[in-house]
N, C-alpha and C. Protein backbone atom coordinates (compact mmCIF):
# COMPACT_ATOMS: atom_id res chain seq x y z
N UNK A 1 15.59 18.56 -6.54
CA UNK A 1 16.23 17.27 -6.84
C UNK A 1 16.47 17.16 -8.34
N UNK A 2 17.51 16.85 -8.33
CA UNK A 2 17.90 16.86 -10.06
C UNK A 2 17.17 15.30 -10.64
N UNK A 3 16.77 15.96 -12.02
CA UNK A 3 15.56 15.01 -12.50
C UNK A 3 16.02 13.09 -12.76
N UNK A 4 17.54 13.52 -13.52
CA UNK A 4 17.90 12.10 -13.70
C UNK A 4 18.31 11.53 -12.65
N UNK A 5 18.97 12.12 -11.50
CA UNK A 5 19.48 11.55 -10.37
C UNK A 5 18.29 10.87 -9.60
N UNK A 6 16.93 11.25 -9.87
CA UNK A 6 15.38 10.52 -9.30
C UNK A 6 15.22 9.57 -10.17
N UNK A 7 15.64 9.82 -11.41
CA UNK A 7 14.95 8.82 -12.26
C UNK A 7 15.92 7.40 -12.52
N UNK A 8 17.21 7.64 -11.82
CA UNK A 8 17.76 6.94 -12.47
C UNK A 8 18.42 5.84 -10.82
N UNK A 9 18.83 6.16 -10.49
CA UNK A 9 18.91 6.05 -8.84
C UNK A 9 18.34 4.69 -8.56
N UNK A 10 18.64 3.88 -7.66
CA UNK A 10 18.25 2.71 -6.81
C UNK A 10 16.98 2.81 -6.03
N UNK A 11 15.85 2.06 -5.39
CA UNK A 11 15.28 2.03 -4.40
C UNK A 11 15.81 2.14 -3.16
N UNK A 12 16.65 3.01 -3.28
CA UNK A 12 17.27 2.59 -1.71
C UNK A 12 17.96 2.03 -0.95
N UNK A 13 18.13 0.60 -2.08
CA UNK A 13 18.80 -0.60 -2.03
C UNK A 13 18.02 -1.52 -1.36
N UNK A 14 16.99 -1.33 -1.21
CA UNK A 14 16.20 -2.59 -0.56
C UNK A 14 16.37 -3.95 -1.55
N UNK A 15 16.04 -5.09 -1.14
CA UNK A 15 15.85 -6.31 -2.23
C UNK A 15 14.09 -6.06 -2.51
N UNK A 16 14.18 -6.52 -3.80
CA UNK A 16 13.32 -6.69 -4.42
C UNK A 16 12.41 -5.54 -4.92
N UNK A 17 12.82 -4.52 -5.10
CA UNK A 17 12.40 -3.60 -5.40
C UNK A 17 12.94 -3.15 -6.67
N UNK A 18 12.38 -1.97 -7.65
CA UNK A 18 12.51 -1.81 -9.30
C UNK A 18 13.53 -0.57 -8.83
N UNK A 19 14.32 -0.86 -9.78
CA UNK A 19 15.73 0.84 -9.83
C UNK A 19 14.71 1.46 -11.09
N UNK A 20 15.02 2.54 -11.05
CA UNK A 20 14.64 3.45 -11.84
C UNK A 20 15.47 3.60 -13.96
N UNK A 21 14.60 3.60 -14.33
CA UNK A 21 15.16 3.21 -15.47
C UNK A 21 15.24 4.67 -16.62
N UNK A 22 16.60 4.79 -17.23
CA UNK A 22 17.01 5.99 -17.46
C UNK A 22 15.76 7.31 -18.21
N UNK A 23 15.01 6.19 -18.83
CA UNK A 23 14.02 7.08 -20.21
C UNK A 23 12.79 7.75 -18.78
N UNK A 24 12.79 7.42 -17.07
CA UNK A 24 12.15 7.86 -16.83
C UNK A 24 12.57 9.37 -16.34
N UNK A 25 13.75 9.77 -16.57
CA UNK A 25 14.38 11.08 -16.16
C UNK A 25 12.98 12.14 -17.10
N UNK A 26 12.07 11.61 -17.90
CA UNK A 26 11.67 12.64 -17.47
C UNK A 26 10.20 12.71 -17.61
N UNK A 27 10.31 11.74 -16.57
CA UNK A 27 9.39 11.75 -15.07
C UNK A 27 9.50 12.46 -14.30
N UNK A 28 10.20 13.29 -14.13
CA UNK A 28 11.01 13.92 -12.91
C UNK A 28 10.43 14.56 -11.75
N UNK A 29 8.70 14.53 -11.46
CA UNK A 29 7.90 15.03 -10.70
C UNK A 29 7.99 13.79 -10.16
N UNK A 30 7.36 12.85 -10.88
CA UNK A 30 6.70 11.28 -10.19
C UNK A 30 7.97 10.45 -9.67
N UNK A 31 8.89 10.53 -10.66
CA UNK A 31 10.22 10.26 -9.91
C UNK A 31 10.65 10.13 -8.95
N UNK A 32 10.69 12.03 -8.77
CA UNK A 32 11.12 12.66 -7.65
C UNK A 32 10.39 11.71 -6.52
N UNK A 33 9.51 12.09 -6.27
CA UNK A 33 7.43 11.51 -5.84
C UNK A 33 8.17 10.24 -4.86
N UNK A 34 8.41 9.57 -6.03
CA UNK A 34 8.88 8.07 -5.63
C UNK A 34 9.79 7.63 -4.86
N UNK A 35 10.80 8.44 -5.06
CA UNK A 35 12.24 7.84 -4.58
C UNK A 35 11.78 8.50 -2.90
N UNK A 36 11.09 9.81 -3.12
CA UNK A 36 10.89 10.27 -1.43
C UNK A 36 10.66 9.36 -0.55
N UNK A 37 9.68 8.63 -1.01
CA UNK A 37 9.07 7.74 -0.21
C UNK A 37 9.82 6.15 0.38
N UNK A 38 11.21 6.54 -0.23
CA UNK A 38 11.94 5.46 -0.08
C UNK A 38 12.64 5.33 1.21
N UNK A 39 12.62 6.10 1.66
CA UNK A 39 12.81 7.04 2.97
C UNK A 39 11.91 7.07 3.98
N UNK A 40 10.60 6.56 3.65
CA UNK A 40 9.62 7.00 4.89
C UNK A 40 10.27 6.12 5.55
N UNK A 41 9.40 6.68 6.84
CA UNK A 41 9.36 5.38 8.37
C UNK A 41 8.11 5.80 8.44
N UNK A 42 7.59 4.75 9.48
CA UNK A 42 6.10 4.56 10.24
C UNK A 42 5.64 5.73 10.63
N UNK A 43 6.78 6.83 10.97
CA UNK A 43 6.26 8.33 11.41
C UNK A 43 5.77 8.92 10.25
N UNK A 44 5.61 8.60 9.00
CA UNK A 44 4.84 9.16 7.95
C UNK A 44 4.15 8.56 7.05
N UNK A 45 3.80 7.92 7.81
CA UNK A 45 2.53 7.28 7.57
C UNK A 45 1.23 7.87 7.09
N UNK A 46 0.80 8.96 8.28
CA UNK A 46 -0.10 10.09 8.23
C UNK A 46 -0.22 10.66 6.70
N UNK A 47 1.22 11.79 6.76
CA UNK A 47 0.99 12.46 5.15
C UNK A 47 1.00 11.44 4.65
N UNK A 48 1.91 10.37 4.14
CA UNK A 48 1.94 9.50 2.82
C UNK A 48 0.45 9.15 2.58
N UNK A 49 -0.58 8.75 3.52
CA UNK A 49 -1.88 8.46 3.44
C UNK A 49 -2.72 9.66 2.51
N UNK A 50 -2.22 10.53 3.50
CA UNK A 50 -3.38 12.23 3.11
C UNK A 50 -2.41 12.76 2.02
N UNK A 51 -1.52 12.50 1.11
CA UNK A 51 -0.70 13.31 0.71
C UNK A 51 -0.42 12.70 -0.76
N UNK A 52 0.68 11.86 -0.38
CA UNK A 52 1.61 11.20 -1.64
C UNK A 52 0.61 10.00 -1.88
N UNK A 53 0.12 9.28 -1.48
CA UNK A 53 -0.78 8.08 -1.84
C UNK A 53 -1.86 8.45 -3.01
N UNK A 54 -2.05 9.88 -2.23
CA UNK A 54 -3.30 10.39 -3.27
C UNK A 54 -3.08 10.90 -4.27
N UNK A 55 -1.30 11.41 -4.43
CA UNK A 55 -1.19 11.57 -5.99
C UNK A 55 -0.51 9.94 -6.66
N UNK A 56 0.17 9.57 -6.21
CA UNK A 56 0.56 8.09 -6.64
C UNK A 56 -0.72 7.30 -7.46
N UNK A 57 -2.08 7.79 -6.38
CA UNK A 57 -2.94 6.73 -6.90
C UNK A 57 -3.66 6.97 -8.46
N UNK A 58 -3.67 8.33 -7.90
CA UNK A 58 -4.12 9.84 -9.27
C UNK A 58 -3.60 9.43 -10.67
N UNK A 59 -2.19 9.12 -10.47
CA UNK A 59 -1.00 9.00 -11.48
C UNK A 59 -1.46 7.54 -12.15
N UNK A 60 -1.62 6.34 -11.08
CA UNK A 60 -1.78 5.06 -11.94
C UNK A 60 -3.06 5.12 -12.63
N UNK A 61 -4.31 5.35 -12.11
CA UNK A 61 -5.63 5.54 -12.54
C UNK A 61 -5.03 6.21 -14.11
N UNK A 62 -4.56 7.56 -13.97
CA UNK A 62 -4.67 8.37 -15.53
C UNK A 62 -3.90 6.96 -15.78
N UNK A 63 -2.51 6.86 -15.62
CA UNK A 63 -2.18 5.95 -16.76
C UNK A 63 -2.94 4.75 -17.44
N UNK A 64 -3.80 4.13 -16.70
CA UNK A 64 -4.38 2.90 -16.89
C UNK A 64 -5.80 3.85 -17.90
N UNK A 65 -6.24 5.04 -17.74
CA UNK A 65 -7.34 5.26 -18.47
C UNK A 65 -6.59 5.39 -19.88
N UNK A 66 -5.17 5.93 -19.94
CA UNK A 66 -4.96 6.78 -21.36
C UNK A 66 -4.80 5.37 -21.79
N UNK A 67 -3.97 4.14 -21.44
CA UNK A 67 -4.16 2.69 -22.12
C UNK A 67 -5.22 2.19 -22.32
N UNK A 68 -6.00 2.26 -21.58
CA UNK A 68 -7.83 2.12 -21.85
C UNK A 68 -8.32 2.42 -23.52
N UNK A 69 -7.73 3.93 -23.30
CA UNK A 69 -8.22 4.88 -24.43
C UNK A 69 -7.49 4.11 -25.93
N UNK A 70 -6.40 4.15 -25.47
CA UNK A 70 -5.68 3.62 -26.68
C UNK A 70 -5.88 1.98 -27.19
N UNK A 71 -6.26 1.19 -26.49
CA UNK A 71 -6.97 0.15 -26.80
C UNK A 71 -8.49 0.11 -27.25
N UNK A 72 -9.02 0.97 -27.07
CA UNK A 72 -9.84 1.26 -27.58
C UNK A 72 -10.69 1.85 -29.24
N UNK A 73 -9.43 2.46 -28.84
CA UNK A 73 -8.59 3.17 -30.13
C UNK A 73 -7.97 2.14 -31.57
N UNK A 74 -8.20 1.24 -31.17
CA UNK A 74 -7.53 0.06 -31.98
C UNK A 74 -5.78 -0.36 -32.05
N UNK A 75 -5.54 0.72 -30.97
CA UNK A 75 -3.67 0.65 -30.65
C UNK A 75 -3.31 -0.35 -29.86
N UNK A 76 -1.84 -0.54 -29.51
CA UNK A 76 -1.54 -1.29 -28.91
C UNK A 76 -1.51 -0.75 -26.96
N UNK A 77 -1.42 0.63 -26.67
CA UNK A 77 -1.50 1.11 -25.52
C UNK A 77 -0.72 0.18 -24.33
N UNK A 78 0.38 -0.39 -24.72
CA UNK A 78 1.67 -0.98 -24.34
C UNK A 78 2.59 0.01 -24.11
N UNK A 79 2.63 0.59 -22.85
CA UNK A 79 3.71 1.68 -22.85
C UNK A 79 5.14 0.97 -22.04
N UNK A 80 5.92 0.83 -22.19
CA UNK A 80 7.04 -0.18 -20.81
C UNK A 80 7.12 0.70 -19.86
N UNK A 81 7.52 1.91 -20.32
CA UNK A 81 8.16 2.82 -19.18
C UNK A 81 6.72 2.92 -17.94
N UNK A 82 5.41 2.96 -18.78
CA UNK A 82 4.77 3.43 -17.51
C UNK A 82 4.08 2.53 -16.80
N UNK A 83 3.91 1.07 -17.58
CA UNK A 83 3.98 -0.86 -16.50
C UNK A 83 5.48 0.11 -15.41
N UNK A 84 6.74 0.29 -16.36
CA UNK A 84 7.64 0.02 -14.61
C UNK A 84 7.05 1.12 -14.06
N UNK A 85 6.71 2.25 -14.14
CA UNK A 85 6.11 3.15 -13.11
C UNK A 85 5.22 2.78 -12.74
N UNK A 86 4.10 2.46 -13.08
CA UNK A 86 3.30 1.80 -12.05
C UNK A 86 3.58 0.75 -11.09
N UNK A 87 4.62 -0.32 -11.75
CA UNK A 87 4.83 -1.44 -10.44
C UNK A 87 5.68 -0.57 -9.71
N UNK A 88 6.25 0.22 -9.84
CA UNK A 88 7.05 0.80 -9.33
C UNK A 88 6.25 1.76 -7.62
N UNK A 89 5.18 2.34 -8.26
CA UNK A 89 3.81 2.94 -7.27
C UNK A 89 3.67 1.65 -6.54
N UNK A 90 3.30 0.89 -7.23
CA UNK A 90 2.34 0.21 -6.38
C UNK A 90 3.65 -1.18 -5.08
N UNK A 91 4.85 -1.26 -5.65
CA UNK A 91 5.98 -1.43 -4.69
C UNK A 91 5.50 -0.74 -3.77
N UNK A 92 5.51 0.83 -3.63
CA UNK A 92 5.64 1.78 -2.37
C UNK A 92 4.36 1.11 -2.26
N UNK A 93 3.06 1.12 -2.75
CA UNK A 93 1.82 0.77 -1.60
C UNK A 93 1.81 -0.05 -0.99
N UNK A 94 2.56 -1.45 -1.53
CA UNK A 94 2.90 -2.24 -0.54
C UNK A 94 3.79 -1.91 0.47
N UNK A 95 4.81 -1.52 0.65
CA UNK A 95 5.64 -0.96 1.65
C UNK A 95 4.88 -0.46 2.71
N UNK A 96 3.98 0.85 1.96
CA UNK A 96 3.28 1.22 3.20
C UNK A 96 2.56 0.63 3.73
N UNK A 97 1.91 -0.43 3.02
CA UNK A 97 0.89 -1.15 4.10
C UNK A 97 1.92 -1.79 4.81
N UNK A 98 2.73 -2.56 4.42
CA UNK A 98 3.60 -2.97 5.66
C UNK A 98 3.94 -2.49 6.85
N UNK A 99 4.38 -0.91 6.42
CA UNK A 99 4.24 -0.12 7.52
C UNK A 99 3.22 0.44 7.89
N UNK A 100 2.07 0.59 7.67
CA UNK A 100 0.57 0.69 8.33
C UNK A 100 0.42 0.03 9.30
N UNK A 101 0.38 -1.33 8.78
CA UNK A 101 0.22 -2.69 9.37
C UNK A 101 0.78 -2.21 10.82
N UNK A 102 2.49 -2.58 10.92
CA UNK A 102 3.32 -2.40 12.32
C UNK A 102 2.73 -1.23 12.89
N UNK A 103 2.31 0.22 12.36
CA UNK A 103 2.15 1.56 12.64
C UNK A 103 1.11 1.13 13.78
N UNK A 104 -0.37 0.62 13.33
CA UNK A 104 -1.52 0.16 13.27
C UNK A 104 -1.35 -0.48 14.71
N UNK A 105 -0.10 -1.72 14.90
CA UNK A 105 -0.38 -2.35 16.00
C UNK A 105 0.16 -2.13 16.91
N UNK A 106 1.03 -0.71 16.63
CA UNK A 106 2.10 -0.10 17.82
C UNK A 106 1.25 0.74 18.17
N UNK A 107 0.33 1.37 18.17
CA UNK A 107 -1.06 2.15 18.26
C UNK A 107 -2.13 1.61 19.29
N UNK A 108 -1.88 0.14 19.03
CA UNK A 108 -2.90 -0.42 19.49
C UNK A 108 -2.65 -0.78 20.69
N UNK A 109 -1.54 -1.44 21.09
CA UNK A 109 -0.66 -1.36 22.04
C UNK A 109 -0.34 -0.63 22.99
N UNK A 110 -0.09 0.63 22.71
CA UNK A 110 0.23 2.15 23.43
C UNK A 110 -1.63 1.97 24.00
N UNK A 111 -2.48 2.21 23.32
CA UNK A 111 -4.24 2.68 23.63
C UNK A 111 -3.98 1.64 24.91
N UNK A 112 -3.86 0.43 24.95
CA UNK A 112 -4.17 -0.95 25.96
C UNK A 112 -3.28 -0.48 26.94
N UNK A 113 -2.13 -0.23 27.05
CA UNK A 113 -0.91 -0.05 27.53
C UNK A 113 -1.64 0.96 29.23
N UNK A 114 -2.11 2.00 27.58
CA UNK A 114 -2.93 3.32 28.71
C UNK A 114 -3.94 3.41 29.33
N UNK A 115 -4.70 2.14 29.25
CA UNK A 115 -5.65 1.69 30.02
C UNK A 115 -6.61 2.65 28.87
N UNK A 116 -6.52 3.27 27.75
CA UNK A 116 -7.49 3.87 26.97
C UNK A 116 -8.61 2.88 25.92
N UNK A 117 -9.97 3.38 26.37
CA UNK A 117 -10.43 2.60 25.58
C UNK A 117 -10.59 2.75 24.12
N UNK A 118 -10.66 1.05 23.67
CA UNK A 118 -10.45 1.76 22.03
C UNK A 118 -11.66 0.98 21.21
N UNK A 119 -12.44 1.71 20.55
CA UNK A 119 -13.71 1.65 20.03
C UNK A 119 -13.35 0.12 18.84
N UNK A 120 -14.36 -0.42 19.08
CA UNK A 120 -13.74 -1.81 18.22
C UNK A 120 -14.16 -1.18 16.78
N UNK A 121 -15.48 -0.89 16.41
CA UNK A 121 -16.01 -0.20 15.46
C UNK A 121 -14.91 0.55 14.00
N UNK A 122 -13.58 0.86 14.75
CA UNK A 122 -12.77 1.67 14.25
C UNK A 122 -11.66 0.51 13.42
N UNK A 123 -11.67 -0.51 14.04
CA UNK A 123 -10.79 -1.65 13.51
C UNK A 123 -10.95 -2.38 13.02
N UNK A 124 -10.13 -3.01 11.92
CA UNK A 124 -10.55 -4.02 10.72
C UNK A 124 -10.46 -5.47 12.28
N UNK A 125 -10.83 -6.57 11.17
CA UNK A 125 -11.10 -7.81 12.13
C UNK A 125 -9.69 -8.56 13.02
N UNK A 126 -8.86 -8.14 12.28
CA UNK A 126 -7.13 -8.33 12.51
C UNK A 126 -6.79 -7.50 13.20
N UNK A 127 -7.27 -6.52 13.19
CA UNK A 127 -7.03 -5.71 14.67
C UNK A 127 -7.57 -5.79 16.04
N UNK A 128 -9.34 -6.07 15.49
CA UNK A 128 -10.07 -6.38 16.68
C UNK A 128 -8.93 -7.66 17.45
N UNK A 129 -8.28 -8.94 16.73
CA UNK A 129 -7.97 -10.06 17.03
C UNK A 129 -6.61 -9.95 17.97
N UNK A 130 -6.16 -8.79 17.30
CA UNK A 130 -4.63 -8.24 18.23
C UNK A 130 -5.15 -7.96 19.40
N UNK A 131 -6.12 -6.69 19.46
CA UNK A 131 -6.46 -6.39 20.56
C UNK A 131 -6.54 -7.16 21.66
N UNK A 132 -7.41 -7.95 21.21
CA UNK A 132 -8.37 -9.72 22.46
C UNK A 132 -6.76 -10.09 22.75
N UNK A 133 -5.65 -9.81 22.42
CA UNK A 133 -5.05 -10.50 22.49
C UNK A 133 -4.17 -9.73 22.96
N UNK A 134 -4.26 -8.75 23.36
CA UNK A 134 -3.28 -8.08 24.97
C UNK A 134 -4.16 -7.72 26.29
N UNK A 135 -5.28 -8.43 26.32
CA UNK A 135 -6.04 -8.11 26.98
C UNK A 135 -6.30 -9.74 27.48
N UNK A 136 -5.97 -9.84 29.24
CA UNK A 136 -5.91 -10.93 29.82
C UNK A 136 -7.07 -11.77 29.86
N UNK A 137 -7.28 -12.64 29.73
CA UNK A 137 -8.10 -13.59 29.71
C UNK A 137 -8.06 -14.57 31.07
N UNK A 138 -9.01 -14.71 31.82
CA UNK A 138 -9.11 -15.03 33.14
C UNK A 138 -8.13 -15.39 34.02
N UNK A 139 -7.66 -14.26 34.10
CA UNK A 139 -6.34 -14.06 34.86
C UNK A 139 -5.27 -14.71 34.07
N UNK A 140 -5.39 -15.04 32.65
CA UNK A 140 -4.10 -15.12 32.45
C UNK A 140 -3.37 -14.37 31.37
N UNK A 141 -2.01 -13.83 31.23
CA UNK A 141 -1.56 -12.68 30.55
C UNK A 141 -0.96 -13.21 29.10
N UNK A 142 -1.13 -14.03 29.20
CA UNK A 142 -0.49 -14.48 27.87
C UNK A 142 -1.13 -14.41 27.06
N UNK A 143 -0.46 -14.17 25.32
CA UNK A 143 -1.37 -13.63 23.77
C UNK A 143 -2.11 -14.72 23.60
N UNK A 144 -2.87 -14.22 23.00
CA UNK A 144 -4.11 -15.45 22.17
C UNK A 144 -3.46 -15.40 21.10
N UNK A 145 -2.96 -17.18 21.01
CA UNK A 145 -1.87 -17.39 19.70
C UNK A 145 -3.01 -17.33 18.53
N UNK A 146 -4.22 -17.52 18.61
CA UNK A 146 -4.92 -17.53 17.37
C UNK A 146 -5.00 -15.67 16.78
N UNK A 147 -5.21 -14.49 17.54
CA UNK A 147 -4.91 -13.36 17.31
C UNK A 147 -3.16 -12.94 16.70
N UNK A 148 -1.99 -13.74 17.16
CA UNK A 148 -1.05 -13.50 16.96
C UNK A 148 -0.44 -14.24 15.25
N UNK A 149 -1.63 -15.24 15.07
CA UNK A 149 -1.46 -15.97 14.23
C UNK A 149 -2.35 -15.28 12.87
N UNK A 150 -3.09 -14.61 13.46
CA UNK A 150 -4.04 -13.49 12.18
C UNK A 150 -3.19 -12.32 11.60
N UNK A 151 -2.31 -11.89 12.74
CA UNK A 151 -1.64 -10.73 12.80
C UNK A 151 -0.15 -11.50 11.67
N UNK A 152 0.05 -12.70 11.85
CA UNK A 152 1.19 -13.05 10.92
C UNK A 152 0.72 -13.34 9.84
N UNK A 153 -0.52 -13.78 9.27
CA UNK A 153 -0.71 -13.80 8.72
C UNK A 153 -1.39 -12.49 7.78
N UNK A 154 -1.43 -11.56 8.39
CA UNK A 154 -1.64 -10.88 7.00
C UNK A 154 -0.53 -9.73 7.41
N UNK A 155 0.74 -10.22 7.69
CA UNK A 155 2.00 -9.58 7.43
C UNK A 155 2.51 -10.71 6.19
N UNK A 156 2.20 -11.90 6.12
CA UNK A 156 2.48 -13.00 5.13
C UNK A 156 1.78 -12.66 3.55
N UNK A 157 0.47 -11.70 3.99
CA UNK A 157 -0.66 -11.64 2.59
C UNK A 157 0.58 -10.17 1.70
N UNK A 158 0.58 -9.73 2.71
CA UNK A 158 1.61 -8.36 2.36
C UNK A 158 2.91 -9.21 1.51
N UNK A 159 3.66 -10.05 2.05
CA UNK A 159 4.97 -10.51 1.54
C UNK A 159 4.36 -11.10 0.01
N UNK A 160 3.24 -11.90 0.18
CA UNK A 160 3.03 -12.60 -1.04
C UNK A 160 2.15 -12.18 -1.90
N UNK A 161 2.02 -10.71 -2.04
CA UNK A 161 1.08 -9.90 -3.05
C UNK A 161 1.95 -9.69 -4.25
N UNK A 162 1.69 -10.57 -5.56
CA UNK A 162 2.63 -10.28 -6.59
C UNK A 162 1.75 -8.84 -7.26
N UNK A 163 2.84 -7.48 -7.93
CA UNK A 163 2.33 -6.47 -8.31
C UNK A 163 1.44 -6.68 -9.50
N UNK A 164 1.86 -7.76 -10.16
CA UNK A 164 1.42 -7.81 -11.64
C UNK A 164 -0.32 -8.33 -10.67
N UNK A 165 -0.47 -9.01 -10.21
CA UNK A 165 -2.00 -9.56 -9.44
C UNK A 165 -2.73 -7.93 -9.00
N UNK A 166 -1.92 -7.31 -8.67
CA UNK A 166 -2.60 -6.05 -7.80
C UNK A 166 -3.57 -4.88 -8.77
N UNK A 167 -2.00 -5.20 -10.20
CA UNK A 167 -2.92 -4.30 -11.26
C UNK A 167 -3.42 -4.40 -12.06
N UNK A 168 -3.75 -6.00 -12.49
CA UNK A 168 -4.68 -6.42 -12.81
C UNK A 168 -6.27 -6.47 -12.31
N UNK A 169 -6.20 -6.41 -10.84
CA UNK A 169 -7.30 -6.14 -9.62
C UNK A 169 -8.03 -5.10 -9.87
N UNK A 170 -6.78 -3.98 -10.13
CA UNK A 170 -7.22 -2.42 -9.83
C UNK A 170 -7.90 -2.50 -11.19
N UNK A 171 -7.24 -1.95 -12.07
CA UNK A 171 -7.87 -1.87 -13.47
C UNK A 171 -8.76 -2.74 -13.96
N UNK A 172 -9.08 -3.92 -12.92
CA UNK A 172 -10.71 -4.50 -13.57
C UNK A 172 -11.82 -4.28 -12.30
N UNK A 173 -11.49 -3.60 -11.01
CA UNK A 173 -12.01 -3.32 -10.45
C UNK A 173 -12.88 -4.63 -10.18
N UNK A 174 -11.77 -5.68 -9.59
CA UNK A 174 -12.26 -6.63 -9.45
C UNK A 174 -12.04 -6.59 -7.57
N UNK A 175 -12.26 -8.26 -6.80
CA UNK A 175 -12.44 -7.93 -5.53
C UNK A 175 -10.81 -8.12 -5.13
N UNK A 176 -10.89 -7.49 -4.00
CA UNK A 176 -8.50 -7.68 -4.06
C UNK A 176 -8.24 -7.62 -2.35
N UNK A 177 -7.34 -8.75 -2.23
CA UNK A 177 -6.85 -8.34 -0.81
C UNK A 177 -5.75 -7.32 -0.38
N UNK A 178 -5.62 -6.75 -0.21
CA UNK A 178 -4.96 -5.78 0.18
C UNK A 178 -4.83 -5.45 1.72
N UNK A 179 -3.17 -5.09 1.90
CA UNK A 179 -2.75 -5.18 3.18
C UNK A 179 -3.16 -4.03 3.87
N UNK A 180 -3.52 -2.97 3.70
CA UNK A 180 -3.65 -1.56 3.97
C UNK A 180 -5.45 -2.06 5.41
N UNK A 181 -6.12 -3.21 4.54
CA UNK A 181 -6.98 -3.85 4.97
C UNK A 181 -6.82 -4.59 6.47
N UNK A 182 -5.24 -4.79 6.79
CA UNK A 182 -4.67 -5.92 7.30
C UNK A 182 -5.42 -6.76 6.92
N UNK A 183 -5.49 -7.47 5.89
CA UNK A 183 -5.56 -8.57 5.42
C UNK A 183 -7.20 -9.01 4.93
N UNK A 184 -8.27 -7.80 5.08
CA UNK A 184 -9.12 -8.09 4.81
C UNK A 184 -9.53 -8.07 3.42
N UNK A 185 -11.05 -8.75 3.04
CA UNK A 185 -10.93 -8.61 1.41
C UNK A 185 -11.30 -6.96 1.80
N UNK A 186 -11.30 -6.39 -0.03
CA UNK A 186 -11.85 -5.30 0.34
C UNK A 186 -12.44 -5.13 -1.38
N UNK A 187 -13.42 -4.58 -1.71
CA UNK A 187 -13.80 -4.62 -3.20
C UNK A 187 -12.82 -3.30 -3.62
N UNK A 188 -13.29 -3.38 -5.02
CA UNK A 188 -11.88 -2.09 -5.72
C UNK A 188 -12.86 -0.69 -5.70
N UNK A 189 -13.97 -0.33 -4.95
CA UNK A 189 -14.68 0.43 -4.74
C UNK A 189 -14.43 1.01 -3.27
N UNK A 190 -14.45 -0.22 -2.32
CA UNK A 190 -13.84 0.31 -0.72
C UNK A 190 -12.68 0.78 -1.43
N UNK A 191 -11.46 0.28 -2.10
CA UNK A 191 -10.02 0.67 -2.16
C UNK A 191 -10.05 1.89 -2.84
N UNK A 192 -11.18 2.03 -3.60
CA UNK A 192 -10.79 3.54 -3.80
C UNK A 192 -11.16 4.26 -3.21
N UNK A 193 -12.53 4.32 -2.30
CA UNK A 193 -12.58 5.09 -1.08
C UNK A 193 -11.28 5.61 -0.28
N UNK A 194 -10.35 4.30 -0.08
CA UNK A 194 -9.19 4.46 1.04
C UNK A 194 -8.44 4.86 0.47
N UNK A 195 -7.83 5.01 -0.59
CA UNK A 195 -6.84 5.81 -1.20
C UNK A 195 -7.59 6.41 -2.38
N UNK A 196 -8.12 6.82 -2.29
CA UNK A 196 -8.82 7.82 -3.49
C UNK A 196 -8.01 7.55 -5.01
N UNK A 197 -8.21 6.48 -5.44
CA UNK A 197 -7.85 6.02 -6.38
C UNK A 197 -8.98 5.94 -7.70
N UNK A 198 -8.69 6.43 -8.20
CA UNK A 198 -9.57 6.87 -9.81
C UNK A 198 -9.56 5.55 -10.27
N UNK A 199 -10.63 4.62 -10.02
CA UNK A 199 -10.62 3.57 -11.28
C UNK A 199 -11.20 3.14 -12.41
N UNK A 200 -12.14 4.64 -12.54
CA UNK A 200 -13.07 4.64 -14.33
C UNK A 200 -13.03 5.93 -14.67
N UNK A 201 -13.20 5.98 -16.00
CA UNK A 201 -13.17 6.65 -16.46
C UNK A 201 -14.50 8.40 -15.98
């Protein structure tokens, strides 16, 4: 992939998402990195998890340590280009949890569907709540609007996660909701467990 054509290029055209800004042409790995993912669907979910997440996350961590360093340093460690690359990462993490999220409950669905049982143990509390909620209740088949109402709501926590909140979270390794959670809290210690995200030095 030619370097400026990654770096310089649209999201895709989605709304609300960052275009790529020219001085990052040479970015042209992370770039590249980025724009791929503009492209996923729910079917890649899997690698993006085991794969691209784990260098994405790799990438913001160093950046946030070398600003660390340089504030430390008595500098200003204000870089622009690599704030938009990072909101830029952390855009796609939201995306994917969005698509986690749907991945997550089309999963859950298919298991019930197949009469397969599915270990509650394995599911955040928003999932347990989906579940109860294709599963009839004394003879009657209809959703438990309070499960359907958990499930919108942390498709709602996803819509209203501003980036600038997220990396402020990360880099103080403070406590953060995050959709990847469906909607649960999760400390910045679980979150780096789940995406192997470097958040000290």
């Amino acid at each position: 992939m030619d370097r400026s054509s990654a770096a310089t290029s649209g999201v895709g055209g989605a709304p609300g998402t960052v275009p790529w800004p020219a001085e990052l042409s040479t970015w042209g790995q992370e770039a590249a990195l980025l724009q791929s993912l503009d492209s996923m669907g729910p079917d890649s979910i899997p690698a993006f998890n085991d794969s691209a997440l784990e260098r994405v996350g790799t990438e913001i961590g160093q950046r946030e340590r070398e600003r660390a360093s340089l504030q430390r340093n008595g500098e200003n460690g204000t870089d622009r280009w690599a704030v938009i690359f990072q909101t830029a990462c952390l855009s796609r993490l939201r995306r994917c949890s969005q698509l986690y999220i749907a991945g997550r409950r089309e999963q859950i669905e298919t298991l019930v569907r197949k009469n397969v049982k599915v270990e509650k143990e394995f599911l955040s509390e928003a999932e347990q709540q989906f579940l109860n909620s294709l599963r009839p209740r004394h003879g009657n088949k209809s959703h438990n609007p309070n499960a359907t109402k958990a499930w919108h709501q942390a498709d709602a926590d996803v819509g209203e996660l501003m980036l600038e909140d997220i990396a402020v979270h990360v880099s103080k390794g403070l406590i953060l909701r995050l959709p990847l959670s469906t909607g649960n809290l999760m400390s910045a210690e679980k979150l780096a467990h789940r995406v192997r995200l470097p958040l000290n030095d």
